[in-house]
C-alpha atoms as a PDB file:
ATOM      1  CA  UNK A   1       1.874  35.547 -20.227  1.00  0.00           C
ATOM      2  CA  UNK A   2       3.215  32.875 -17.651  1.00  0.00           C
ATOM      3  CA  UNK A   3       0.942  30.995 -15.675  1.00  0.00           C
ATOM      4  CA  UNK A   4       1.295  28.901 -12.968  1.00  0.00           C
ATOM      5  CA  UNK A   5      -0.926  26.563 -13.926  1.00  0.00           C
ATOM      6  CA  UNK A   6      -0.064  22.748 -12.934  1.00  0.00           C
ATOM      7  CA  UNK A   7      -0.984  20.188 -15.975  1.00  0.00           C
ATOM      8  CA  UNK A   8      -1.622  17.091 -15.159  1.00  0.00           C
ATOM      9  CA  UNK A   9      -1.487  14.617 -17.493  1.00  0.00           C
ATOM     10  CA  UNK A  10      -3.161  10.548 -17.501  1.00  0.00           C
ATOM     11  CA  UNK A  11      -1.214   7.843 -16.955  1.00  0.00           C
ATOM     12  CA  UNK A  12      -2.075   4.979 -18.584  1.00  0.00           C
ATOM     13  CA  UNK A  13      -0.943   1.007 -18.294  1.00  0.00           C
ATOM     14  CA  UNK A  14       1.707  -0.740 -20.209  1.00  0.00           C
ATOM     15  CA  UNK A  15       1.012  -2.554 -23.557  1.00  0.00           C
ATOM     16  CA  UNK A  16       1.936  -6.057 -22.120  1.00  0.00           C
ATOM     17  CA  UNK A  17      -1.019  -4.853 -18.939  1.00  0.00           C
ATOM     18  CA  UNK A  18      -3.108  -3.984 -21.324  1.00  0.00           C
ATOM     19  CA  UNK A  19      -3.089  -6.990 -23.477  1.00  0.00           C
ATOM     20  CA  UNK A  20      -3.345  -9.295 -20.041  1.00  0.00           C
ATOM     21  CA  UNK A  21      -6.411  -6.582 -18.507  1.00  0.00           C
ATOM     22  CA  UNK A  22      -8.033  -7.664 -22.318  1.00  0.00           C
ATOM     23  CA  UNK A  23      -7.365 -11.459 -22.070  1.00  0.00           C
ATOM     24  CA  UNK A  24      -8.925 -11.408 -18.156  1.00  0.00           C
ATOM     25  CA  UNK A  25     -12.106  -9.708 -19.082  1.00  0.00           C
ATOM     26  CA  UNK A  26     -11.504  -6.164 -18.371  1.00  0.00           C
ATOM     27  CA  UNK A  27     -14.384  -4.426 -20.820  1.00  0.00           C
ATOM     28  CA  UNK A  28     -14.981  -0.904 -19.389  1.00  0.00           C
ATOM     29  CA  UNK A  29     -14.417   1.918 -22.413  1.00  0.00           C
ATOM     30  CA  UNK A  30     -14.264   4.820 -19.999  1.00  0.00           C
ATOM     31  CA  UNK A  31     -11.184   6.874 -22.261  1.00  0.00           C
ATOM     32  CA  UNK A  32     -10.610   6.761 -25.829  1.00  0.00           C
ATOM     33  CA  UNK A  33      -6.983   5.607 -26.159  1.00  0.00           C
ATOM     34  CA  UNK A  34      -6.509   2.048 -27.143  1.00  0.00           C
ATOM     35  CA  UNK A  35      -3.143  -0.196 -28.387  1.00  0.00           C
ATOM     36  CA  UNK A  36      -3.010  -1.878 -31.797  1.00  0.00           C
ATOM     37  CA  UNK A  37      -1.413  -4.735 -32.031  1.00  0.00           C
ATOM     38  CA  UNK A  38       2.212  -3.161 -32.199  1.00  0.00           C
ATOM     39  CA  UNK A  39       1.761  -1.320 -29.180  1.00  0.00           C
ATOM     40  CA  UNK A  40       1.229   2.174 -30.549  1.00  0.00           C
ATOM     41  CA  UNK A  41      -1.619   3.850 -29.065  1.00  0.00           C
ATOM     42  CA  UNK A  42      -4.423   5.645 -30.568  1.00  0.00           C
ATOM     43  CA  UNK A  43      -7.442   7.385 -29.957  1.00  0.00           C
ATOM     44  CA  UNK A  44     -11.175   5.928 -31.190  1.00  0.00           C
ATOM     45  CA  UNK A  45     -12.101   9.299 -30.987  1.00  0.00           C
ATOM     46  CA  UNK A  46     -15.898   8.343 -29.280  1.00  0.00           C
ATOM     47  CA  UNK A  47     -16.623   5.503 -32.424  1.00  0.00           C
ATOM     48  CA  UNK A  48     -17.704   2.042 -33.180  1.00  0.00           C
ATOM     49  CA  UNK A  49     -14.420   0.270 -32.489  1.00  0.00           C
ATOM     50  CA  UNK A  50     -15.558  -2.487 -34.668  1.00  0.00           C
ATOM     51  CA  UNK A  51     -15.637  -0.091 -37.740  1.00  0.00           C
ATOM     52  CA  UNK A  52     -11.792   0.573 -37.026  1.00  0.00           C
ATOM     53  CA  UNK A  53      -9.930  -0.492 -39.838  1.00  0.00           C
ATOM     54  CA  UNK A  54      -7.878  -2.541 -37.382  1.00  0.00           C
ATOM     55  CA  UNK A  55     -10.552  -4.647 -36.536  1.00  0.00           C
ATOM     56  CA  UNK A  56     -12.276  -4.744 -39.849  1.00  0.00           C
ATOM     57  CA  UNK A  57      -8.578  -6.235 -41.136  1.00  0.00           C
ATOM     58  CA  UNK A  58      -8.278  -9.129 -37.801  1.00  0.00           C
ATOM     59  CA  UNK A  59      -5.778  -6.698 -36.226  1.00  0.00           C
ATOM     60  CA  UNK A  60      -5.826  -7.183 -32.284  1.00  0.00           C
ATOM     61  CA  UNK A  61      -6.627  -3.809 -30.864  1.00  0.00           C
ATOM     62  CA  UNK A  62      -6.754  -3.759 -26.944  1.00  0.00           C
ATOM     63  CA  UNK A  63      -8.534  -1.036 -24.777  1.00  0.00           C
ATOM     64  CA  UNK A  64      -6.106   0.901 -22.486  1.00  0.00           C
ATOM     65  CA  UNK A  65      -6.987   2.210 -19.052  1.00  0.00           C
ATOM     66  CA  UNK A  66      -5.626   4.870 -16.762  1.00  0.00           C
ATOM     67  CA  UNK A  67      -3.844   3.018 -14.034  1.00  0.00           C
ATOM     68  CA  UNK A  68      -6.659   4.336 -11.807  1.00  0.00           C
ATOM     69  CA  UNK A  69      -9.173   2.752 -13.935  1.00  0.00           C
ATOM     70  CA  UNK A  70      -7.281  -0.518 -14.057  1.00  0.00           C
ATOM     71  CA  UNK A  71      -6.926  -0.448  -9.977  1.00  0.00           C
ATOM     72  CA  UNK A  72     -10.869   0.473  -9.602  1.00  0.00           C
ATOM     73  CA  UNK A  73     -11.274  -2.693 -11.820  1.00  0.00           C
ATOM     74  CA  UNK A  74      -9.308  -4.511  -9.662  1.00  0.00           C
ATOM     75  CA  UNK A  75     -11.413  -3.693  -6.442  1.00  0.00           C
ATOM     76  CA  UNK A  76     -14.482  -3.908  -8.076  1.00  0.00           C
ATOM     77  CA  UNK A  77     -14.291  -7.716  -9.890  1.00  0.00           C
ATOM     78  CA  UNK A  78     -11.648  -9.326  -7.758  1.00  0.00           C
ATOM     79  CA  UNK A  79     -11.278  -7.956  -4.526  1.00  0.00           C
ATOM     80  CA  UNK A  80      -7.800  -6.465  -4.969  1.00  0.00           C
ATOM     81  CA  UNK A  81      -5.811  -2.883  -3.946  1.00  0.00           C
ATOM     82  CA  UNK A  82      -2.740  -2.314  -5.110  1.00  0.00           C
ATOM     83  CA  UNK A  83      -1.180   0.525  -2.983  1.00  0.00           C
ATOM     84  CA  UNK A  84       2.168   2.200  -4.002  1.00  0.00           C
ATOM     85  CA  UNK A  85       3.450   4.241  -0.962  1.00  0.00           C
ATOM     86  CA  UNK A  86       7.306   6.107  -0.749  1.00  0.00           C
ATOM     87  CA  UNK A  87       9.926   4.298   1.188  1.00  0.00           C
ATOM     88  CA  UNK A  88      12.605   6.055   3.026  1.00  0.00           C
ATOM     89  CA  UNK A  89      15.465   5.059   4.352  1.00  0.00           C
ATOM     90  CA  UNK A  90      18.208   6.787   6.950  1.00  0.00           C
ATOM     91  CA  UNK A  91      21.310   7.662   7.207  1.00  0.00           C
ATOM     92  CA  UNK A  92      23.516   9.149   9.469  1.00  0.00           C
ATOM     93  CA  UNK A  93      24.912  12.582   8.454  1.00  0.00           C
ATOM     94  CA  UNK A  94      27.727  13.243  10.848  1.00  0.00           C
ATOM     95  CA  UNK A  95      29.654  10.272  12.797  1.00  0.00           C
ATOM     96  CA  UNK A  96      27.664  10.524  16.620  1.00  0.00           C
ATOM     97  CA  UNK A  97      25.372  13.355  14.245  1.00  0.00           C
ATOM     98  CA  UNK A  98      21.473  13.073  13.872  1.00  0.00           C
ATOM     99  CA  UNK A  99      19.613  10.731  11.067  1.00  0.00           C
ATOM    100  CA  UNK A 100      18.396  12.117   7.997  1.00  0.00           C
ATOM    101  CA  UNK A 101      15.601  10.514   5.549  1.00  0.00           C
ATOM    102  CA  UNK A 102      16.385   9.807   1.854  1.00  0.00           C
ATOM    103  CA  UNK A 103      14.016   8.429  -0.443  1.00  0.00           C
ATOM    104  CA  UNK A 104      15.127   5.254  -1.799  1.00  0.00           C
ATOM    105  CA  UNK A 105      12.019   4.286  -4.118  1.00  0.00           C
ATOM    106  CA  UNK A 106       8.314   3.280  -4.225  1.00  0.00           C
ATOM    107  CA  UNK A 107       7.261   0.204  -3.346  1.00  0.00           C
ATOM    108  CA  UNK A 108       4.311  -1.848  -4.140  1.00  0.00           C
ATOM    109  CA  UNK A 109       2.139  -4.076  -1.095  1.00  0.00           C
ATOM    110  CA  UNK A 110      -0.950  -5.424  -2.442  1.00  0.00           C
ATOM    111  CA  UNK A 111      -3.988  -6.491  -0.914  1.00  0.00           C
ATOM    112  CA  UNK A 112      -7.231  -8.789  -1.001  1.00  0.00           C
ATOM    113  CA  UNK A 113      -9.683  -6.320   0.378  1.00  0.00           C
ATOM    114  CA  UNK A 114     -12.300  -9.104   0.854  1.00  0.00           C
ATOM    115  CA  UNK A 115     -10.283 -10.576   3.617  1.00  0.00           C
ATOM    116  CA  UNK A 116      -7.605  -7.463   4.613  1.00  0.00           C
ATOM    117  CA  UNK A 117      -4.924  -9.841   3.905  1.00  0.00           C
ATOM    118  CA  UNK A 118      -1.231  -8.564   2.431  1.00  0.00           C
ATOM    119  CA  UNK A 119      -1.464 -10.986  -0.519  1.00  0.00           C
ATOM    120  CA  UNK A 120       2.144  -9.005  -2.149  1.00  0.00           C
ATOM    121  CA  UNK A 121       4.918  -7.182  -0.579  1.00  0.00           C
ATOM    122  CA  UNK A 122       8.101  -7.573  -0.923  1.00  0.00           C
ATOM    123  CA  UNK A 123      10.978  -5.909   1.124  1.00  0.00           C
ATOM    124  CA  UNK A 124      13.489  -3.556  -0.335  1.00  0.00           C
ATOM    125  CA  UNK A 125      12.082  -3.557  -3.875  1.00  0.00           C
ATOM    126  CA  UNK A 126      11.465  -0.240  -5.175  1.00  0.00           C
ATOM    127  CA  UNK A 127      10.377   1.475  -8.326  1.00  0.00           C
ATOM    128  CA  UNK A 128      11.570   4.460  -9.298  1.00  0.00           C
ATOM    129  CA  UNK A 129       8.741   6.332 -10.211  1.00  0.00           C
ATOM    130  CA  UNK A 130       4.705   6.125  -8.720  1.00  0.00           C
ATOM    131  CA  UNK A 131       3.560   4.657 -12.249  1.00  0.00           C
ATOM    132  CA  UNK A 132       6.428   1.849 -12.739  1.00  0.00           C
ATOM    133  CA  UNK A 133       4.999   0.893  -9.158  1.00  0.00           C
ATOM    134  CA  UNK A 134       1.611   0.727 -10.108  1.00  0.00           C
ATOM    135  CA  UNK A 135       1.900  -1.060 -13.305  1.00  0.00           C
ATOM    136  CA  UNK A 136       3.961  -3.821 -11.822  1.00  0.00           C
ATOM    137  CA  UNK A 137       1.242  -4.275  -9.014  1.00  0.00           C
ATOM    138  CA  UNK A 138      -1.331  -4.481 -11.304  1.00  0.00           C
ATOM    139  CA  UNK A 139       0.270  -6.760 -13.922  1.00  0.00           C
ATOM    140  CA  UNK A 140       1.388  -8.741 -10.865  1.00  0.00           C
ATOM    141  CA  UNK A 141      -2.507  -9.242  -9.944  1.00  0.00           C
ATOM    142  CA  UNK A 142      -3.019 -10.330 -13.535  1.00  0.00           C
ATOM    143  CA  UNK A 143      -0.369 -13.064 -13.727  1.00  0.00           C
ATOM    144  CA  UNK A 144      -0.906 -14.117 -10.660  1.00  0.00           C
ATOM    145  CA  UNK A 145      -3.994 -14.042  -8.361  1.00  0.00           C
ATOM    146  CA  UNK A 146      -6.860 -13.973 -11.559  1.00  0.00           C
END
């Protein structure tokens, strides 16, 4: 039987986001999926993590949010919103014809909610998907305004 049922499924940050969310403090175990130390993610299945034979053997293991999770992390400790909107451009379909819009990407502004300042935007760079966007913008935040 068909259904027409829409799955949705998490989307979580990078390994290299990860690691950075890790070395800047982020400690908030909300999911169960986590990175070794080659990247490969794995579930802790609701556990000690310390009795993971990663950690038991030195391994680095680092937690690994949702992007939401990351971004409410973000607001919450430091004040920062990192917004990933469509940009469309136009073009003109006939010569003296009417404009049409085209999506040309996604594109990332972020902002220090503290003080409703733009702290990150930059014109006419796009992603090409919603989570690329968000990733960047958060690693961005990481790098460079922690």
């Amino acid at each position: 039987m068909k259904t027409n049922k829409l799955e949705i499924e998490e989307k979580y940050v990078s390994f290299d986001t990860a690691k950075l969310l890790n070395e800047k403090g982020y400690d908030n175990c909300l999911n169960d999926i986590w990175y070794d130390k080659d990247g490969i993610k794995f579930h802790k299945y609701h556990y000690d993590i310390s009795n993971d034979y990663r950690v038991r053997q030195n391994q680095a293991v680092y937690q690994c949010p949702t992007l939401q999770i990351a971004n409410d992390w973000l607001q919450i400790k430091h004040n920062l919103h990192v917004s990933v909107t469509p940009s469309f451009g136009e073009y003109e379909t006939m010569p003296g014809g009417y404009f049409e819009d085209t999506f040309e990407g996604w594109v990332v502004t972020i902002y220090n909610i503290s003080n409703c300042n733009v702290v990150y935007y930059k014109k006419n760079s796009y992603f090409m998907t919603h989570e690329s966007g968000f990733d960047f913008g958060i690693k961005y935040c990481l790098e460079n305004l922690i």
